[in-house]
Protein backbone atom coordinates (compact mmCIF):
# COMPACT_ATOMS: atom_id res chain seq x y z
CA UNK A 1 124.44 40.43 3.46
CA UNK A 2 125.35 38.43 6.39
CA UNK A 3 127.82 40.53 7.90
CA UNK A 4 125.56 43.17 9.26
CA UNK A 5 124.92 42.61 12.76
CA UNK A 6 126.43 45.88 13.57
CA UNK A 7 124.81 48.85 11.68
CA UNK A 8 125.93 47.18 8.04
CA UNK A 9 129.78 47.24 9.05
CA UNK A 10 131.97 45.12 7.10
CA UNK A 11 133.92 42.58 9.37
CA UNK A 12 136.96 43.48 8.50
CA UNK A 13 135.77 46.77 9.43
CA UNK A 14 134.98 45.69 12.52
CA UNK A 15 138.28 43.69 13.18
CA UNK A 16 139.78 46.50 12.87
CA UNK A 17 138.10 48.02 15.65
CA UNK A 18 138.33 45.88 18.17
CA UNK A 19 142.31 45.79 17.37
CA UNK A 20 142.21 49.64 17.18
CA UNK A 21 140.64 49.31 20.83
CA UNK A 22 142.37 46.53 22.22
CA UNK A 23 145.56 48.38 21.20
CA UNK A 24 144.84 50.93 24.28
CA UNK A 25 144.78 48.38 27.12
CA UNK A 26 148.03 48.33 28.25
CA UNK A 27 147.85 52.11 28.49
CA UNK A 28 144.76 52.71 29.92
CA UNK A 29 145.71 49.34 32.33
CA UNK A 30 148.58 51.29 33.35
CA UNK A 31 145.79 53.57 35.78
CA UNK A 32 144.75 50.89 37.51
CA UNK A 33 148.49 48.34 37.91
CA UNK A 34 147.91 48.83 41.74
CA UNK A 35 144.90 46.78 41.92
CA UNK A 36 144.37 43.03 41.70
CA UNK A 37 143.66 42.08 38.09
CA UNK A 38 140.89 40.08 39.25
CA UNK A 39 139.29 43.25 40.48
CA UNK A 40 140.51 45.69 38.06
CA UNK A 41 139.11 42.89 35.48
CA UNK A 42 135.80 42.11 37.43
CA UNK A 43 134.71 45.51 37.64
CA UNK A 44 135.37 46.47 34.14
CA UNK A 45 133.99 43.64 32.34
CA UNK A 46 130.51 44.06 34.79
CA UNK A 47 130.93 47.68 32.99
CA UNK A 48 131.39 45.91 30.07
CA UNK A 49 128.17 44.21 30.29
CA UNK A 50 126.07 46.76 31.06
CA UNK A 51 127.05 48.52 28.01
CA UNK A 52 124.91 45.80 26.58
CA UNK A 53 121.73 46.18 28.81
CA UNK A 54 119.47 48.19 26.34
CA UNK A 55 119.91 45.16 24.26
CA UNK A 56 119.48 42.34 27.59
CA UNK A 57 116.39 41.16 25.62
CA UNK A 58 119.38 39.42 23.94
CA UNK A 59 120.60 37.72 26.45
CA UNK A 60 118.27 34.82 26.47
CA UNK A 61 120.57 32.11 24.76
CA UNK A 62 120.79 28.36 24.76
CA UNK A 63 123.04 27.32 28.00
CA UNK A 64 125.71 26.17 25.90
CA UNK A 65 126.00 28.99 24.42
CA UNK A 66 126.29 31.14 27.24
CA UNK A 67 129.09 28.22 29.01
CA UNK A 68 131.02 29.14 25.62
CA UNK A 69 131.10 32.85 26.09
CA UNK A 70 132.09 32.96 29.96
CA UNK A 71 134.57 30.48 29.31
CA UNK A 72 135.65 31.96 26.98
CA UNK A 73 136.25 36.17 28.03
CA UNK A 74 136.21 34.66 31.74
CA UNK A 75 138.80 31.43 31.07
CA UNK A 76 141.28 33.71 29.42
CA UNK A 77 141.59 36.06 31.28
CA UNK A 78 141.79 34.23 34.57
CA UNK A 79 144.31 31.60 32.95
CA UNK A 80 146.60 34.43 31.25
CA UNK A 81 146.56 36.35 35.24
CA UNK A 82 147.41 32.80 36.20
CA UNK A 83 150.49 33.01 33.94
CA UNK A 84 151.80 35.87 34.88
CA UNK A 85 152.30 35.25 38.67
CA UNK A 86 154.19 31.88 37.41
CA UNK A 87 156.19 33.18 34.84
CA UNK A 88 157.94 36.10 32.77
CA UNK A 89 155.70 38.94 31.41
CA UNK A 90 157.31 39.05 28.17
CA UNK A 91 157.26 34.97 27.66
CA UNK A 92 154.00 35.07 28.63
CA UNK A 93 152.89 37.78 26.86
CA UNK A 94 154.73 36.36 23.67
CA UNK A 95 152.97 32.91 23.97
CA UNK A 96 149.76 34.74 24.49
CA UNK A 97 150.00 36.06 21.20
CA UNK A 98 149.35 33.13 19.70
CA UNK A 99 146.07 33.59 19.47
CA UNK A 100 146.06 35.39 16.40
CA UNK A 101 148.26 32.50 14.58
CA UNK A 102 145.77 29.93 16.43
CA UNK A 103 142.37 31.31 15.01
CA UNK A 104 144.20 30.88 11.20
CA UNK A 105 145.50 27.11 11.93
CA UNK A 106 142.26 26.39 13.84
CA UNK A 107 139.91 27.56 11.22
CA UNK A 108 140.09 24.67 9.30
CA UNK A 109 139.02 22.00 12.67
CA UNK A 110 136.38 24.16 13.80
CA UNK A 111 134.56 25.38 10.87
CA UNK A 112 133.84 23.65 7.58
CA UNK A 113 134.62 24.90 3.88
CA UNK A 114 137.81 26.86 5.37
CA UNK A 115 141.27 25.67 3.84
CA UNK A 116 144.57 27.18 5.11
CA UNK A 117 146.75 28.47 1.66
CA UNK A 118 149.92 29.19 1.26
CA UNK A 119 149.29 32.93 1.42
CA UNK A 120 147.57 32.09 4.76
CA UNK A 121 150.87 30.32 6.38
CA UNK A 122 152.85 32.73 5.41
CA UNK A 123 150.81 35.94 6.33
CA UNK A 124 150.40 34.42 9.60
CA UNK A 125 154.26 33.68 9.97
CA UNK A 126 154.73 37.59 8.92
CA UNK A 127 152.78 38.31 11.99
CA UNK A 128 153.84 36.35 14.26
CA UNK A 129 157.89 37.43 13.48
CA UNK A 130 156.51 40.98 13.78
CA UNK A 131 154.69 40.44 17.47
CA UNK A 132 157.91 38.69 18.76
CA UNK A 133 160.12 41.74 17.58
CA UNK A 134 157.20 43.76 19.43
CA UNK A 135 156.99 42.07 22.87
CA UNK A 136 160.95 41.36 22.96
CA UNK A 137 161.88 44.42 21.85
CA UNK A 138 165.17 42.59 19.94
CA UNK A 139 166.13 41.40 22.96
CA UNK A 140 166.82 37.91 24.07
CA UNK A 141 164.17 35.14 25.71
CA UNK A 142 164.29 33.73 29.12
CA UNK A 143 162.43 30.75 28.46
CA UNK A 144 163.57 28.32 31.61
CA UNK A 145 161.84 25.07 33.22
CA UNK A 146 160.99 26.37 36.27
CA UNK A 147 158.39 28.57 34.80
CA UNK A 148 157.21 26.31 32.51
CA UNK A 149 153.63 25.83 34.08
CA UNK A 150 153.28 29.88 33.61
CA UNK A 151 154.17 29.13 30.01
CA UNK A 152 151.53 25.80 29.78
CA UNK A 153 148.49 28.42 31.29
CA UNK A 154 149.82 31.36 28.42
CA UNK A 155 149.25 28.74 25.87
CA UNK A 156 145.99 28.12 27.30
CA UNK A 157 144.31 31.08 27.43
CA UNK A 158 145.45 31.88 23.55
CA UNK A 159 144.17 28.37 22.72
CA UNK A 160 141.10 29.87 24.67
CA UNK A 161 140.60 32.97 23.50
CA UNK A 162 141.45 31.22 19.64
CA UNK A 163 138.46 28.41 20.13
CA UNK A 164 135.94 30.92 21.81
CA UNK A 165 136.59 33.21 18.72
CA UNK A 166 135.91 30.38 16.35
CA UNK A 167 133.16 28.96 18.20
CA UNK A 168 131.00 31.96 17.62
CA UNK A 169 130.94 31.36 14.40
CA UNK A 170 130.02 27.65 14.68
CA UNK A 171 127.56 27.58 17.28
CA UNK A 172 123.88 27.77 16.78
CA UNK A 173 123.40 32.05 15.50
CA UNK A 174 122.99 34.12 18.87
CA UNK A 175 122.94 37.95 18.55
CA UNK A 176 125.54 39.97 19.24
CA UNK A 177 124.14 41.57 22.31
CA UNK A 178 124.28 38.25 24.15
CA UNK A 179 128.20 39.16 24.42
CA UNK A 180 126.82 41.55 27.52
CA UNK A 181 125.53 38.64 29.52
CA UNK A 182 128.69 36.95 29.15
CA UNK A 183 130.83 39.94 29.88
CA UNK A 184 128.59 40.13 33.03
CA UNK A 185 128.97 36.79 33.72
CA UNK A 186 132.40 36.83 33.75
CA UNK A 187 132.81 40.01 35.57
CA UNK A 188 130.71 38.23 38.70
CA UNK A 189 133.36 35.40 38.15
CA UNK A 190 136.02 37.51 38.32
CA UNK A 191 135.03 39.21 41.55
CA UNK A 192 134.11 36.16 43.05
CA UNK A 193 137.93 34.90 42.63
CA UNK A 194 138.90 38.53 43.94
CA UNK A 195 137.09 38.37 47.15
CA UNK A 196 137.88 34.57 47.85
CA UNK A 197 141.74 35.12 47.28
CA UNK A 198 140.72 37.95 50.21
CA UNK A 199 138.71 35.54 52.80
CA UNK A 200 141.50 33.22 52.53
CA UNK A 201 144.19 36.26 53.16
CA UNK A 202 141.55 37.42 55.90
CA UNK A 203 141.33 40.54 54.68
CA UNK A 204 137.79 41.31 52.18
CA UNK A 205 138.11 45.04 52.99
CA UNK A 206 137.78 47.15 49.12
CA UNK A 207 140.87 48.86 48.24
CA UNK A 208 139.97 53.03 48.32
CA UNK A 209 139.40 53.71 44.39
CA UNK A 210 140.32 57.52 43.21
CA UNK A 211 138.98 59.44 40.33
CA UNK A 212 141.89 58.03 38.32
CA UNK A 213 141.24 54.50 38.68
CA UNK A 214 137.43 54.93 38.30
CA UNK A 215 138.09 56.56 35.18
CA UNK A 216 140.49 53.95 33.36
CA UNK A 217 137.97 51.06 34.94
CA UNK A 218 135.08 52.94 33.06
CA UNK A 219 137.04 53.31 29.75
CA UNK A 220 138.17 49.46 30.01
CA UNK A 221 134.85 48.11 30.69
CA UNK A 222 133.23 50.98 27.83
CA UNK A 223 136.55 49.88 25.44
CA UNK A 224 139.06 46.64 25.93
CA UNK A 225 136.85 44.79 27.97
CA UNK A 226 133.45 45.57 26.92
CA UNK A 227 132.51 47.41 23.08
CA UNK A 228 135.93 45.41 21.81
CA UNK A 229 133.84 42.01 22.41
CA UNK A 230 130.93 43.24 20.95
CA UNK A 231 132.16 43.93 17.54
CA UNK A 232 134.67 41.13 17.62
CA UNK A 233 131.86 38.75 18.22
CA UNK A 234 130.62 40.41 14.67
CA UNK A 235 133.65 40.81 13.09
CA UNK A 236 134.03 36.81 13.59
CA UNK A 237 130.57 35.83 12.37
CA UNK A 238 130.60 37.48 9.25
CA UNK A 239 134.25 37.53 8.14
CA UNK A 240 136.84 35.01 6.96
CA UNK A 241 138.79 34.09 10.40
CA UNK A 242 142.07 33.43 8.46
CA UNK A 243 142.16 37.28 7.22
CA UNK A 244 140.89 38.39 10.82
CA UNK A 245 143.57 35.85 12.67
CA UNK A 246 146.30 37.72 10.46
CA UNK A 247 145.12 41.40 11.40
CA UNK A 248 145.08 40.67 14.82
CA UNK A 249 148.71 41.19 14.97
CA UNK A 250 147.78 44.77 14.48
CA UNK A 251 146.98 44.50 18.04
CA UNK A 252 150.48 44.98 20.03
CA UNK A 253 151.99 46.74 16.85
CA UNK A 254 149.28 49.84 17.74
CA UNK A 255 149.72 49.06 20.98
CA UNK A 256 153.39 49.92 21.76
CA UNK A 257 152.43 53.19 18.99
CA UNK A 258 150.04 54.62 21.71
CA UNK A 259 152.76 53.52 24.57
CA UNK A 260 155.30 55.42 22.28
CA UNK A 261 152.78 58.93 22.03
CA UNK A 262 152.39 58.86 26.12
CA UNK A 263 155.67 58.82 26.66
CA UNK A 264 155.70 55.14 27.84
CA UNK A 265 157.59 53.41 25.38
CA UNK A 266 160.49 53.97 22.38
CA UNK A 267 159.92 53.27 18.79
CA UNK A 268 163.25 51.82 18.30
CA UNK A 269 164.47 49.89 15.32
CA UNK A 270 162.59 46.43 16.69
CA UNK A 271 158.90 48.19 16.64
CA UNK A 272 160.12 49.43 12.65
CA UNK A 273 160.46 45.72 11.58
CA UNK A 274 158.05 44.90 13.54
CA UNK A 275 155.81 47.55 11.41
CA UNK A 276 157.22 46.27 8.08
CA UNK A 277 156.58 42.57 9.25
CA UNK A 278 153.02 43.19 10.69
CA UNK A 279 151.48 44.73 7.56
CA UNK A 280 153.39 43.18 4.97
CA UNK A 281 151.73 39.74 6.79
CA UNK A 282 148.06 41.46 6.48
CA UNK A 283 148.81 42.65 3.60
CA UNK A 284 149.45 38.59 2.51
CA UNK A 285 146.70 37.36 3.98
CA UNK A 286 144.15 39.24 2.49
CA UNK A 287 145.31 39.17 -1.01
CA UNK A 288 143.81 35.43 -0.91
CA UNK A 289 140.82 36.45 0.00
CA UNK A 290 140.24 39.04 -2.43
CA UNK A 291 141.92 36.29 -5.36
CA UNK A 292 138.97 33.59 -3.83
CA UNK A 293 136.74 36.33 -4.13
């Protein structure tokens, strides 16, 4: 089979996983909301990468290869932090999510021999209803001009994050364990922006890190922003993208469920819907695939 980069896993299997661990980074983010993303971010995703070293043997791909990676964990990341200084965090957050409804539509211009059905639309639309009832909460939109260059850089970094998915799949076959170069990669990148922002503020002094913080920037760089990438990168190359776009919507669904266990969030009746909407629209989705099948 050609979905077994990871010890035989099926993709979806390992969609599922990286959604499962995705799901905890606004919690385990929540230890380290003191610190400049770009640091918080930088150090975990250097974490991230060396998760990867017993496999840096790996790390040896073509250059365009690797410019696809970094630009694509580094460019989303630094153009979604860019949105949220310019704009609202649940606009942004809302347009971010796009990115699930982006790899579906997109699947068809990247990659050839992948047609969007009608159970693929609607899945999708499912979704999407579901992750606006999720990052609203029912609640009404502040969309305004002013912040519409926060809102331009949200779409962005989903249109990012969407095209470096889909590109993994088109691109000349790299192994998985190439993901830790670019999550090291990036991470330099990321600090790099960190201690620039601090020449030109004149201050480059660290910020004094406690056993807290160390702790959630271990378990981001070991979870969210390192082992998520790795089996996303094979979840994408051997699974359909449409069914994997769709299930990513899983993704702030389980999200506000762990916020909601820790205390840090309410299930109300928006996250319900939201519930119904989100796996009625995987539930959609992958009925085509196992009717094509």
């Amino acid at each position: 089979m050609s979905y077994a980069p990871i010890h035989g896993m099926h993709p979806t299997l390992l969609a599922l996983i990286s959604v499962l661990i995705w799901s905890s980074l606004a919690l385990a983010n929540s230890g380290v909301s003191e610190l400049s993303p770009f640091l918080s971010v930088g150090i975990a995703l250097c974490i991230g990468g060396l998760v990867g070293l017993p496999r840096a043997r790996e790390w040896k791909v073509p250059m365009r290869t690797f410019i696809v990676g970094v630009a694509g964990i580094f460019g989303y990341h630094a153009l979604l932090f860019a949105a949220f200084r310019l704009a609202g965090r649940i606009e942004v957050n809302l347009i971010n999510y796009l990115w699930p409804l982006l790899i579906v539509a997109l699947s068809p211009v990247y990659l050839r021999g992948f047609s969007l059905h009608a159970r693929h639309v609607a899945g999708t639309a499912l979704g999407l209803a579901g992750a606006v009832l999720i990052v609203t909460g029912g609640g009404a939109l502040g969309f305004d001009g002013a912040s519409l260059p926060g809102y331009l850089l949200a779409l962005a970094a989903a249109i990012t994050w969407a095209s470096y998915s889909l590109l993994t799949k088109r691109l000349p076959a790299f192994p998985t364990g190439a993901v830790g170069g670019f999550c090291l990669a990036s991470g330099f990148l990321s600090l790099s922006v960190y201690f620039i922002g601090c020449g030109l503020g004149g201050n480059i002094a660290l910020p004094r890190l406690g056993a807290a913080e160390w702790a959630s920037l271990v378990f981001l760089g070991i979870g969210p922003m390192g082992g998520a990438f790795y089996t996303w990168d094979a979840a994408l190359k051997g699974g359909d993208p449409r069914t994997i776009g769709i299930l990513s919507y899983l993704t702030p669904l389980l999200s506000t469920g762990l916020l909601v266990l820790a205390g840090g969030a309410r299930f109300g009746w928006a996250s319900g819907a939201a519930l119904v909407l989100i796996v009625a629209g995987a539930a959609v989705g992958s009925l085509t695939i196992r009717r094509n099948q």
